[in-house]
Protein backbone atom coordinates (compact mmCIF):
# COMPACT_ATOMS: atom_id res chain seq x y z
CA UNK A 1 32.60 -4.87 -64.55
CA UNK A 2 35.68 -5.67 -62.34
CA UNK A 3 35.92 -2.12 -61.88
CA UNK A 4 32.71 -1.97 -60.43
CA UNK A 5 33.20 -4.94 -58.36
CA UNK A 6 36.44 -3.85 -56.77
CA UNK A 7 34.42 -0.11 -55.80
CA UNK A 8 31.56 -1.68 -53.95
CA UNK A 9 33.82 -4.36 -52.37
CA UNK A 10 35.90 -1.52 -51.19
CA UNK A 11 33.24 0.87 -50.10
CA UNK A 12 31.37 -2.23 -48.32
CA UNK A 13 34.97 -2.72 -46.72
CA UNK A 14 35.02 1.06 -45.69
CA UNK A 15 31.37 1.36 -44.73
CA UNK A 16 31.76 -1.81 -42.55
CA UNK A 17 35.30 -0.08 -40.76
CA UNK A 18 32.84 3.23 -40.01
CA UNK A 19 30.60 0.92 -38.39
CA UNK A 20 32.96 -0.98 -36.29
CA UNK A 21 35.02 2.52 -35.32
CA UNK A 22 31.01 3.98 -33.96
CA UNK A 23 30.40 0.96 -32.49
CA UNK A 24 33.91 1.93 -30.06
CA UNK A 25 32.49 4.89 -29.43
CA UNK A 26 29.07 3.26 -27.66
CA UNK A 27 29.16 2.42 -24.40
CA UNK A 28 27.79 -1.10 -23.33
CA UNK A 29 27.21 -0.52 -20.30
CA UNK A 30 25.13 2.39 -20.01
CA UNK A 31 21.25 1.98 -20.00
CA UNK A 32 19.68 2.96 -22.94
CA UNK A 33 16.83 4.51 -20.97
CA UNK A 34 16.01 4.99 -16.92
CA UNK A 35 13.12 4.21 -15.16
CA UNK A 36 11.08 7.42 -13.44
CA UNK A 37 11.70 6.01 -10.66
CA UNK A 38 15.46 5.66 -10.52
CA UNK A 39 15.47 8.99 -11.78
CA UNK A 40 12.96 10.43 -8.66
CA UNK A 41 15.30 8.30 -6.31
CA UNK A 42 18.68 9.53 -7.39
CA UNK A 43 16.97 13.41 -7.29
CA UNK A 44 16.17 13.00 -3.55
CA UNK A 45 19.89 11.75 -2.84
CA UNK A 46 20.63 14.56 -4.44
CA UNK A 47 17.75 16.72 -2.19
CA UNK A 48 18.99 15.63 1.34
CA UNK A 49 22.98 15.35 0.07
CA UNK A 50 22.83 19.26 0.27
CA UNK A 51 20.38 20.11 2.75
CA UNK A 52 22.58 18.03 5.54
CA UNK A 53 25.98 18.66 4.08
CA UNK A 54 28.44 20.26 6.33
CA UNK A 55 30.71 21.45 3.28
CA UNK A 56 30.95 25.02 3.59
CA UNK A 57 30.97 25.74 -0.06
CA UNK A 58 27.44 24.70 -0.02
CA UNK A 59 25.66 24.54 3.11
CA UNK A 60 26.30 27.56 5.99
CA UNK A 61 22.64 27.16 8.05
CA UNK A 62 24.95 24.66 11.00
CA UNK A 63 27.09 28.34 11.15
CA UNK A 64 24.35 30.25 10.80
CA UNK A 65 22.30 28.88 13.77
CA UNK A 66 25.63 28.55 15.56
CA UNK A 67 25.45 24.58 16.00
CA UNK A 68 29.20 24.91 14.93
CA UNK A 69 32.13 27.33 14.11
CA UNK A 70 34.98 26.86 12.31
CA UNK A 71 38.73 26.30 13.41
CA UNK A 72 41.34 27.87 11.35
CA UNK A 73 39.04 29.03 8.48
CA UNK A 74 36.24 31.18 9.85
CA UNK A 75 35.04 33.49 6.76
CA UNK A 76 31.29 31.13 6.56
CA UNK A 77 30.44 31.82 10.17
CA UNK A 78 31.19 35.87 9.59
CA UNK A 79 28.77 34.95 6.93
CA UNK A 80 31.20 35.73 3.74
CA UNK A 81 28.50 34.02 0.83
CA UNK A 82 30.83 35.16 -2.14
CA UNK A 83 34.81 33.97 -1.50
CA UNK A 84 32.73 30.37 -1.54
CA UNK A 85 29.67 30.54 -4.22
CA UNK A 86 27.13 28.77 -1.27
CA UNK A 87 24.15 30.73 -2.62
CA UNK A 88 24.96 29.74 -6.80
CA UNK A 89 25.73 26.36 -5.52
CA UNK A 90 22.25 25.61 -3.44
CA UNK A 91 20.46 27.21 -6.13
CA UNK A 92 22.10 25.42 -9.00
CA UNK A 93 22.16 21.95 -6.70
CA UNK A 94 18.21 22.57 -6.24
CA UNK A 95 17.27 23.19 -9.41
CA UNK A 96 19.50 21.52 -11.53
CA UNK A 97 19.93 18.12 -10.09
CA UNK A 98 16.79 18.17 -7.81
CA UNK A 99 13.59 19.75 -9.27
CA UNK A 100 14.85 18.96 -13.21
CA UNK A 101 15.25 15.63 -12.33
CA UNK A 102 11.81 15.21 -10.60
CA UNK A 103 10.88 17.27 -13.60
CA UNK A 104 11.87 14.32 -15.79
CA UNK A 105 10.84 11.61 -13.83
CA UNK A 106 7.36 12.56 -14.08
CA UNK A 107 7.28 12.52 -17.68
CA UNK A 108 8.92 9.42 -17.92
CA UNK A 109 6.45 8.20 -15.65
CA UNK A 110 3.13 9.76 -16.90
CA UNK A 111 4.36 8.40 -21.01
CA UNK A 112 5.43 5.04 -19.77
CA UNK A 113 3.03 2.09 -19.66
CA UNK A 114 1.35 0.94 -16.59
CA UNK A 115 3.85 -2.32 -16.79
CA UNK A 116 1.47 -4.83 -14.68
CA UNK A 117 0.57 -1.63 -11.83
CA UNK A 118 -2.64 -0.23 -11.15
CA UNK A 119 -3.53 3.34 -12.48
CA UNK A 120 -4.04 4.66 -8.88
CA UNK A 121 -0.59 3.58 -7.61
CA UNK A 122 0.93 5.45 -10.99
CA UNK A 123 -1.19 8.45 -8.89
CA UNK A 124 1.03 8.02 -5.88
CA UNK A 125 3.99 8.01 -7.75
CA UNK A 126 3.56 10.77 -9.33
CA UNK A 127 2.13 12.53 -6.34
CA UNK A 128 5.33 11.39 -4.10
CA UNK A 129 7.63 13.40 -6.88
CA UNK A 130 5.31 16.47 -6.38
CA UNK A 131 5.45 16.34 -2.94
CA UNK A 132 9.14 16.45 -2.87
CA UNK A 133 8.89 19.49 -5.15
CA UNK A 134 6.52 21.38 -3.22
CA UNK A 135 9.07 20.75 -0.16
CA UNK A 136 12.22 21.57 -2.54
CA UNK A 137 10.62 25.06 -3.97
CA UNK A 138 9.02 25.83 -0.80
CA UNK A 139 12.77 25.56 0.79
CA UNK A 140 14.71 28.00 -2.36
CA UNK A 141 11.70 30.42 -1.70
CA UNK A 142 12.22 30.28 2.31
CA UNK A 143 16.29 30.73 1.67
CA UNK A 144 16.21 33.40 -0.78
CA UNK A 145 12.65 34.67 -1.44
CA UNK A 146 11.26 36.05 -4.96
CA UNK A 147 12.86 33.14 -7.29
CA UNK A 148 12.30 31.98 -10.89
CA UNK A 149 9.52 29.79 -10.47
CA UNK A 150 6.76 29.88 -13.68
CA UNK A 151 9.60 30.22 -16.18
CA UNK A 152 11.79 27.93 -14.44
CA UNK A 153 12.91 24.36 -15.69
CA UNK A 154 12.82 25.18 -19.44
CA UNK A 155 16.00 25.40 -21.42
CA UNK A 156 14.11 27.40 -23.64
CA UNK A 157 13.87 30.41 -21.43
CA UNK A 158 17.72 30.73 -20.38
CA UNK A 159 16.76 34.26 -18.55
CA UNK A 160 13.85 33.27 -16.30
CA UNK A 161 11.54 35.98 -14.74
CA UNK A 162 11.86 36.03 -10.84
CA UNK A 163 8.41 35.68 -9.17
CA UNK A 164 6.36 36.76 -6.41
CA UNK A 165 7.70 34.65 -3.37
CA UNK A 166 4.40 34.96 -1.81
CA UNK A 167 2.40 33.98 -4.94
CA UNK A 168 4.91 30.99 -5.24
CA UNK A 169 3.73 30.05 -1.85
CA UNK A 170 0.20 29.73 -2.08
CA UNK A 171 0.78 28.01 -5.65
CA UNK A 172 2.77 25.36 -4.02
CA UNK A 173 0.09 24.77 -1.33
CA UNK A 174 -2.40 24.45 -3.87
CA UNK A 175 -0.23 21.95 -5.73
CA UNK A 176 0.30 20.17 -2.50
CA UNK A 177 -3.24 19.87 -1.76
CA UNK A 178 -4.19 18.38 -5.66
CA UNK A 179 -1.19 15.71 -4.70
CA UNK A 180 -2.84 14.72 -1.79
CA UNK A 181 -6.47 14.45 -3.26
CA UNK A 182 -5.16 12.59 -6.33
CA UNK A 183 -3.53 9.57 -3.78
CA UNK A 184 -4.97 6.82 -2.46
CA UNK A 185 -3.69 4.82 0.74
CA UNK A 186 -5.01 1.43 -0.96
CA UNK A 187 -2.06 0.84 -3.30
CA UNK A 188 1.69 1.05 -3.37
CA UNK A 189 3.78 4.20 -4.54
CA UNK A 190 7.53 4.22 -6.22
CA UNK A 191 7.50 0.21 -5.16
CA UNK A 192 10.48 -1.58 -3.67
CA UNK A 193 14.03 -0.25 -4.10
CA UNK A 194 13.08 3.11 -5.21
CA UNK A 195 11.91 4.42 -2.41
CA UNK A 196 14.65 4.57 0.28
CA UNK A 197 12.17 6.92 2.70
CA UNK A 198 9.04 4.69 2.83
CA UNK A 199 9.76 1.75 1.33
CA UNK A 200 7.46 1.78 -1.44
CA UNK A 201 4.97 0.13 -0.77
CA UNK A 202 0.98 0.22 0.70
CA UNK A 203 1.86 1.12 4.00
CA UNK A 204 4.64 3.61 3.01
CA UNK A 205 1.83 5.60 1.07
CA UNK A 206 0.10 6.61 4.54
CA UNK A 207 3.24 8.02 5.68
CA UNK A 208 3.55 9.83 2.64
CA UNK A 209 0.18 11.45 3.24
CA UNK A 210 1.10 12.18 6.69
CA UNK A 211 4.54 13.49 6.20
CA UNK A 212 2.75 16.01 3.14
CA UNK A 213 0.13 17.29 6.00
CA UNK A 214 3.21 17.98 8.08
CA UNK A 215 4.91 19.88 5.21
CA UNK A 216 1.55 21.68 4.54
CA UNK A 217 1.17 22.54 8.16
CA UNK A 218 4.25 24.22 8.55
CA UNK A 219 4.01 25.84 5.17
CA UNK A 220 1.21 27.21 6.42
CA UNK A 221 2.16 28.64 9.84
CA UNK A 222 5.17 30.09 7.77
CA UNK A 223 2.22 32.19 6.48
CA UNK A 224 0.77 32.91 9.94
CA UNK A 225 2.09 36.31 10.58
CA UNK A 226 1.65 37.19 6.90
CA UNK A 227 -2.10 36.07 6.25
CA UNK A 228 -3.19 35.09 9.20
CA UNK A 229 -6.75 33.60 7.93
CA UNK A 230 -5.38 31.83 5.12
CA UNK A 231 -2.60 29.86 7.54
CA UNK A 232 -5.97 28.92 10.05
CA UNK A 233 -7.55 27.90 6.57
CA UNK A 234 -4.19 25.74 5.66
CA UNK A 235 -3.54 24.18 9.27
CA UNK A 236 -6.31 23.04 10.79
CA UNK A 237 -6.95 20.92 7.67
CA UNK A 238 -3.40 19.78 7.76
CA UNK A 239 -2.90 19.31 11.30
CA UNK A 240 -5.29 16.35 12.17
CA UNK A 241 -3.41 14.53 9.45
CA UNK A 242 0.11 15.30 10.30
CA UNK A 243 2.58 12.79 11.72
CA UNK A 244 1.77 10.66 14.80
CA UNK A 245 4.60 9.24 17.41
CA UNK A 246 6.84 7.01 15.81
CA UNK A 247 6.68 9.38 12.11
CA UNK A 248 9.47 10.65 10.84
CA UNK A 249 10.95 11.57 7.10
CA UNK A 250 14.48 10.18 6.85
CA UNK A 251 16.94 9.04 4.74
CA UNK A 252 19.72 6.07 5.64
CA UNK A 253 22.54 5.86 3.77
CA UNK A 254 24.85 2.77 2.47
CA UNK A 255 28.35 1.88 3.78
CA UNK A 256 29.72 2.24 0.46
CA UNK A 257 31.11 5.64 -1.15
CA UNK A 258 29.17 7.75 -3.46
CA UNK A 259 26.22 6.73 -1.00
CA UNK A 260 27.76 7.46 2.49
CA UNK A 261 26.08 10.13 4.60
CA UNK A 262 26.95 13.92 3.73
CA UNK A 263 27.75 14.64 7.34
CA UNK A 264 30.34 11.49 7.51
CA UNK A 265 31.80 12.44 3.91
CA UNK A 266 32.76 15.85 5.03
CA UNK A 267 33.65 14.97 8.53
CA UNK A 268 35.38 12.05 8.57
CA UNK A 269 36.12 10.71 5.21
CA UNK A 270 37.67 14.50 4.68
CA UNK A 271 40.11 13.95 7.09
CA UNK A 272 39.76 17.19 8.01
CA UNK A 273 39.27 19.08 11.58
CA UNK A 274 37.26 22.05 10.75
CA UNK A 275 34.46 22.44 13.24
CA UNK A 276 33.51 22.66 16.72
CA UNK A 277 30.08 23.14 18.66
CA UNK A 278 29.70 26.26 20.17
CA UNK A 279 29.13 27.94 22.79
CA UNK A 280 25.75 29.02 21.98
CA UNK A 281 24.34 25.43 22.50
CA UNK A 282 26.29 24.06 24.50
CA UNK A 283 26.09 26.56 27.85
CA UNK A 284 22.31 26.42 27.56
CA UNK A 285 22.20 22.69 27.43
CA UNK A 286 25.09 22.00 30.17
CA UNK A 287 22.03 24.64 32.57
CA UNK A 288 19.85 22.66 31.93
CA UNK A 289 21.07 19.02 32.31
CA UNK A 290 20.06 18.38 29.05
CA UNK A 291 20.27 14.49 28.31
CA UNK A 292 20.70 15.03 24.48
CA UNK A 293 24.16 16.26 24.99
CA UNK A 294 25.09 12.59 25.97
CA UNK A 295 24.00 11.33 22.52
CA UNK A 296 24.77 14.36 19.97
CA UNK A 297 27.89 12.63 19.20
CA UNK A 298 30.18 15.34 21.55
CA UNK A 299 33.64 15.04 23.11
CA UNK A 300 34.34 16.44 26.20
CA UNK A 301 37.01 18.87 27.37
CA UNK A 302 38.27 18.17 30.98
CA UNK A 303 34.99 16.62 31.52
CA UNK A 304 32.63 19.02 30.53
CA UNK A 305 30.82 19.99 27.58
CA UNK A 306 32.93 23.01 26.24
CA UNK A 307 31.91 25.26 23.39
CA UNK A 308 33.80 27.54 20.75
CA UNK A 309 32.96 31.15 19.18
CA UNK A 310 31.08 32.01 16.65
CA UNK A 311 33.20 33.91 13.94
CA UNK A 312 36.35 33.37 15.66
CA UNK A 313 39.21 31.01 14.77
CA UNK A 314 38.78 28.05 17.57
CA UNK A 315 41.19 25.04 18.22
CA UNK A 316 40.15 22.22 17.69
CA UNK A 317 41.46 20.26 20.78
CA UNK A 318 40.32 23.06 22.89
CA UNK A 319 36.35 22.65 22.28
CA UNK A 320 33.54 20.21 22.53
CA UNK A 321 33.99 18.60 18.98
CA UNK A 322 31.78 15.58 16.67
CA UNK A 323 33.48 12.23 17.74
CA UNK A 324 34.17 11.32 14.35
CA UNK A 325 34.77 7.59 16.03
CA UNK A 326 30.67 7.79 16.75
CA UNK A 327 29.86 9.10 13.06
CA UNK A 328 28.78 6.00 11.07
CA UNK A 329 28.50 6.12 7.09
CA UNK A 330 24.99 4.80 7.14
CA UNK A 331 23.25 7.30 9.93
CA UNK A 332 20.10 8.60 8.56
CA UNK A 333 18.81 12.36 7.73
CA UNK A 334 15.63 14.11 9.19
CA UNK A 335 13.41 15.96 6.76
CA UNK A 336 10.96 16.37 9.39
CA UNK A 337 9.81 13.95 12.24
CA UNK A 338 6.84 13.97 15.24
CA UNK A 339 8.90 16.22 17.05
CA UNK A 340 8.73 18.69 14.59
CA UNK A 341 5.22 18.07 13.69
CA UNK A 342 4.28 19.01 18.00
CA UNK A 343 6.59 21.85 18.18
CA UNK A 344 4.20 22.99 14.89
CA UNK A 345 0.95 22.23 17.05
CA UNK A 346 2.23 23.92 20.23
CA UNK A 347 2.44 26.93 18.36
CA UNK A 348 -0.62 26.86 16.78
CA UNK A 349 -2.20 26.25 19.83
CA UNK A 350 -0.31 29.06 21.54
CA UNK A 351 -1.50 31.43 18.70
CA UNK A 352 -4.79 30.98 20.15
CA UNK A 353 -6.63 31.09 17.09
CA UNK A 354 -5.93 27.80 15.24
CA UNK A 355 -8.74 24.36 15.94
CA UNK A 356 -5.68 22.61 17.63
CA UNK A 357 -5.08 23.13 21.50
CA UNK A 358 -2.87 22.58 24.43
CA UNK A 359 -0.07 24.19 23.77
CA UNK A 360 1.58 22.31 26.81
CA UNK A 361 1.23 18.98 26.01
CA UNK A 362 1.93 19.42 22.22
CA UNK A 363 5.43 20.79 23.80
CA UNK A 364 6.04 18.19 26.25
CA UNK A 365 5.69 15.19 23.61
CA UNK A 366 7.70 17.20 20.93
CA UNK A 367 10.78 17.56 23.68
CA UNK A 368 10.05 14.09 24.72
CA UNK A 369 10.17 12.70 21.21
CA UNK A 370 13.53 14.65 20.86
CA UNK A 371 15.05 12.64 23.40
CA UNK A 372 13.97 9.77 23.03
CA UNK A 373 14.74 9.51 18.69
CA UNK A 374 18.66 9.96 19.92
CA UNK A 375 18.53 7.46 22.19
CA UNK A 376 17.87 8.76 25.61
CA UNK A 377 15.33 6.96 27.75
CA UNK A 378 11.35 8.21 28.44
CA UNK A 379 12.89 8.77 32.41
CA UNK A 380 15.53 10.78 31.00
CA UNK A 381 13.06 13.04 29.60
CA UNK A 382 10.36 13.05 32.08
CA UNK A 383 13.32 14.27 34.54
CA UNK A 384 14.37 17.18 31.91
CA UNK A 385 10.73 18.58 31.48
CA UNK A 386 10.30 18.33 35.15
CA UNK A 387 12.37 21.29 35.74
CA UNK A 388 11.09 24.68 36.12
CA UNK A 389 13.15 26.24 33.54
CA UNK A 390 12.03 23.78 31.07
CA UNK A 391 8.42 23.01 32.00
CA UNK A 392 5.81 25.23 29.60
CA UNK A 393 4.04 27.11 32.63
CA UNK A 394 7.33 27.87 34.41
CA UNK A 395 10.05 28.41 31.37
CA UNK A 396 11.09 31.87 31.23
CA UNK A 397 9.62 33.74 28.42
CA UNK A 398 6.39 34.19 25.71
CA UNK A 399 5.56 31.10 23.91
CA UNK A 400 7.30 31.83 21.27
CA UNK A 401 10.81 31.86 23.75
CA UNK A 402 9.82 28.32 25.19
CA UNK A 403 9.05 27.04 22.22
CA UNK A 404 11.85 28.46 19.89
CA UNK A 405 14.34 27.80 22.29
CA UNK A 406 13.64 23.80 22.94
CA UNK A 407 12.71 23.60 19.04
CA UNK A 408 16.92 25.01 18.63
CA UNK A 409 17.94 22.10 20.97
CA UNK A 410 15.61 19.60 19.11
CA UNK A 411 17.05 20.66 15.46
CA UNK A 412 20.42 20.05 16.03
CA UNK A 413 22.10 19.00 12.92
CA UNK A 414 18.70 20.28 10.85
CA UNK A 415 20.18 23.48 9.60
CA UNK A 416 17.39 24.48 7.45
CA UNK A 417 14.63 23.38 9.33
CA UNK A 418 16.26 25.43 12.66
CA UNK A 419 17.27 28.52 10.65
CA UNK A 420 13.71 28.44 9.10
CA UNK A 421 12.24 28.49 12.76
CA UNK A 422 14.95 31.10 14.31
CA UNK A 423 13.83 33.43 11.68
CA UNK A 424 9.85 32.63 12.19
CA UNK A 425 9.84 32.70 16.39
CA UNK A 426 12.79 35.14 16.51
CA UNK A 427 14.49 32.83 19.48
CA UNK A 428 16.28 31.59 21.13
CA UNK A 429 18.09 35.04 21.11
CA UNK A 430 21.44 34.51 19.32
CA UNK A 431 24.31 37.05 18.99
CA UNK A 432 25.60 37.44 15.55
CA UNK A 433 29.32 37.60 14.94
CA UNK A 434 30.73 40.55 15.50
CA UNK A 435 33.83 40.24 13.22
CA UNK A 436 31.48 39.86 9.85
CA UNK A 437 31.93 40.59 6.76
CA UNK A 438 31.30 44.35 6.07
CA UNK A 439 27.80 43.98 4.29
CA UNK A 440 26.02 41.44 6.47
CA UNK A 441 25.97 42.85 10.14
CA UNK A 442 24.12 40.05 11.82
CA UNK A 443 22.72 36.64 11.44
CA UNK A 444 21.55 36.70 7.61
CA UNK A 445 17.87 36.34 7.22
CA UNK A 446 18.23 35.13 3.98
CA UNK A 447 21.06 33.71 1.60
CA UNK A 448 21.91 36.56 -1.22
CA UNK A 449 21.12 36.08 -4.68
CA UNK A 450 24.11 34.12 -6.54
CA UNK A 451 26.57 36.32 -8.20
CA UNK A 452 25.94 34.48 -11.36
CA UNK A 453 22.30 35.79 -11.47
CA UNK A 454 23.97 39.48 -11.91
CA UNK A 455 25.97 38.53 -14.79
CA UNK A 456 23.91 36.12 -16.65
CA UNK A 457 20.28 37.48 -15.64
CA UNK A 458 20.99 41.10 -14.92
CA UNK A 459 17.44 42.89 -15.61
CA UNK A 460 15.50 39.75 -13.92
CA UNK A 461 17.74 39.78 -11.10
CA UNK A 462 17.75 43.38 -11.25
CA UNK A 463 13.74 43.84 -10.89
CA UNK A 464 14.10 40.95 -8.02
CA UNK A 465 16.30 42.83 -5.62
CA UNK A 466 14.21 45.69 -6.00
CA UNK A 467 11.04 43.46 -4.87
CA UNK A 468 12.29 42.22 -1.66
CA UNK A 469 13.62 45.11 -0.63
CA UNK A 470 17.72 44.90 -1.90
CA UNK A 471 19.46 41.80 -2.42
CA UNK A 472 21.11 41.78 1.11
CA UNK A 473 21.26 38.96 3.71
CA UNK A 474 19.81 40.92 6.14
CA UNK A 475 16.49 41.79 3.71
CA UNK A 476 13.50 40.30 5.82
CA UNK A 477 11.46 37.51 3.39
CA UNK A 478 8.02 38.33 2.99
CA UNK A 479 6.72 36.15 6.06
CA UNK A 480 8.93 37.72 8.61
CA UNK A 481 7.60 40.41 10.40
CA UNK A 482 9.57 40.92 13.51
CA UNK A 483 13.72 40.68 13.45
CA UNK A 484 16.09 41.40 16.01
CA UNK A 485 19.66 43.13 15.85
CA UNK A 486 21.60 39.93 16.18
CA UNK A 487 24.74 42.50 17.13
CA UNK A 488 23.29 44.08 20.44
């Protein structure tokens, strides 16, 4: 009997050591599970962290659309997308840590109880995550074109299919539109402190509805040289609803490190003096007078505003450079604002066959709303459109020149959104660097599929290429129907 007192007491004695060593190996302070909504507002950090980033490993569009080259280190802006991954590492940042994490917090949120909110502004939350999906797929289909999309998101399909960019498109408009019909303006959406755009609540829902008819709007004129009923279909439902003055889509950022803004991270807290602005924007503006120059956060050089060269090593000290005195940790991002949303209905109205109209006016307030949301004054811009070279009926060019070229001045620091527009209106006319890498003899039209794909999804990726016409950067997506040789 002793015996058998002595083995339990011992294996009581051991048991209770296992327990006490796994309980070291548990840590306290993690939460044992995450809201849906922390996990939707970490994913858009995540979103607008890489589509405003000036790190060159992964985000080129500022070098692409020539906002700024590099100093010593100009390989990006001769459009080299494989000595730095930038194509694996938008892909991979987009679907990994953005859509997979929306992904998840809409099933967290659809299984969770209603916890004391109304069924309808569960709706809105889960329409808000959708929307920002539409916007992040409709973005990896605009950068690279055909792209895993039905088999995507499921570890159980490690080799996803590449579809159809086209047929992605129209899906995603038809998953924006159910979004929209399934919200309702009367309640709340991710509620306070989880939503960093709108705030959250009852009023932030309208904007949410008006920023997705912006979104759906431009989706749609992406479409307008491509299936030119269906974008008159998608627009002129979208366009009545779009953003009004004062709307905008934006982002502000904390003081505080991992939460600083992606443009002060790399800039200043990098310590580092890689770019300049160049030439290519800066000569235009200093013709024109343009008051934006004054509050883009430039330096002068002997008094003037002095651009680099694309592709070409430029000194730092020698060139019109970000003030990094000016940059502040907590300066917001632009998805899209009311500028955007009137350079969108000036074009429709110049296409002549769309319900909006006035192409002029639609111009005039999108310039004017450009000055004015970086600080210039409403005289400042009245004076700029007064001039002949600016004003719609007088500006040199089609429509597509006027409004190309103002809509490059007005996306300054918008990579994406300017590249997107470059490639759509084919201005303002930009010369691609001569001294490029061997394969990519222009501006790329769009980014290359990630070497990864090759290795680790060779007959999908394989099949893709093929598609679109070769995997090149210089392989028109299936929307653009006029390029130019960026060389000549």
């Amino acid at each position: 009997m002793k015996k058998i007192l002595i083995i339990l007491t011992v294996f009581m004695v051991v048991l209770s050591a296992c327990q006490k060593l796994e309980d070291l190996n548990k840590n306290t302070k993690d939460f044992t599970t995450v809201p849906g909504e922390g996990i939707y507002n970490g994913a858009i950090r995540n979103l607008l962290n890489q589509m405003y980033t000036f790190n060159v490993n992964n985000n080129n569009t500022q070098l692409y659309m020539q906002y700024f080259a590099e100093t010593t280190y100009p390989d990006e802006s001769r459009y080299d997308m494989v000595t730095r991954p930038v194509p694996a590492n938008h892909m991979n940042a987009l679907y990994r840590t953005v859509l997979m994490n929306l992904k998840d917090a809409a099933n967290v949120l659809t299984a969770a109880p209603l916890g004391g909110i109304d069924a309808k502004q569960r709706k809105n939350q889960l329409a808000i995550i959708e929307i920002m999906a539409v916007y992040t797929w409709s973005n990896l289909v605009e950068t690279f074109g055909d792209m895993p999309y039905t088999e995507a998101l499921d570890f159980g399909i490690p080799s996803p299919k590449y579809d159809d960019a086209f047929t992605i498109y129209k899906a995603l408009l038809t998953r924006l539109d159910a979004a929209l019909a399934s919200m309702d303006p009367a309640f709340g959406g991710m509620g306070t402190g989880y939503d960093n755009i709108y705030g959250g609540g009852v009023a932030g829902t309208a904007k949410w509805i008006r920023f997705a008819n912006t979104l759906k709007m431009r989706m749609g004129l992406v479409l307008a040289d491509k299936d030119p009923a269906l974008s008159k279909t998608i627009v002129d439902a979208a366009e009545p609803k779009a953003f009004v003055a004062g709307d905008k889509c934006a982002l502000t950022y904390l003081s505080a490190s991992p939460n600083q803004n992606p443009v002060y991270t790399e800039v200043v807290v990098s310590g580092r003096f890689d770019f300049v602005v160049t030439s290519s924007i800066t000569d235009p503006m200093n013709t024109l007078n343009d008051p934006r120059r004054n509050y883009y956060l430039w330096t002068k050089v002997d008094d003037t505003y002095k651009g680099g060269a694309q592709g070409m090593p430029n000194s730092y000290a020698s060139f019109t450079h970000l003030d990094n005195a000016k940059l502040k940790s907590e300066s917001e991002v632009v998805v899209m604002d009311y500028a955007e949303a009137e350079f969108l209905r000036a074009e429709a109205a110049a296409r002549a066959t769309y319900a909006v109209t006035d192409a002029a006016t639609h111009y005039n307030n999108a310039i004017k709303a450009s000055i004015t949301s970086w600080g210039g004054t409403t005289a400042e811009a009245d004076t700029y459109l007064a001039q002949p070279a600016v004003a719609y009926a007088t500006a040199t060019g089609t429509w597509k020149q006027k409004i190309g070229e103002q809509a490059y001045y007005a996306y300054y620091m918008r990579g994406f959104t300017s590249w997107l527009t470059w490639r759509r209106l084919d201005y303002p006319r930009l010369k691609g660097a001569e001294k490029h890498v061997a394969e990519v003899a222009g501006i790329p039209l769009r980014y290359s599929y990630p070497v990864s794909e090759q290795t680790l999804n060779g007959t999908n990726y394989k099949a893709a290429a093929a598609a679109i016409g070769g995997d090149n950067a210089l392989t028109k997506l299936f929307w653009d129907k006029e390029s130019y040789d960026t060389l000549k």
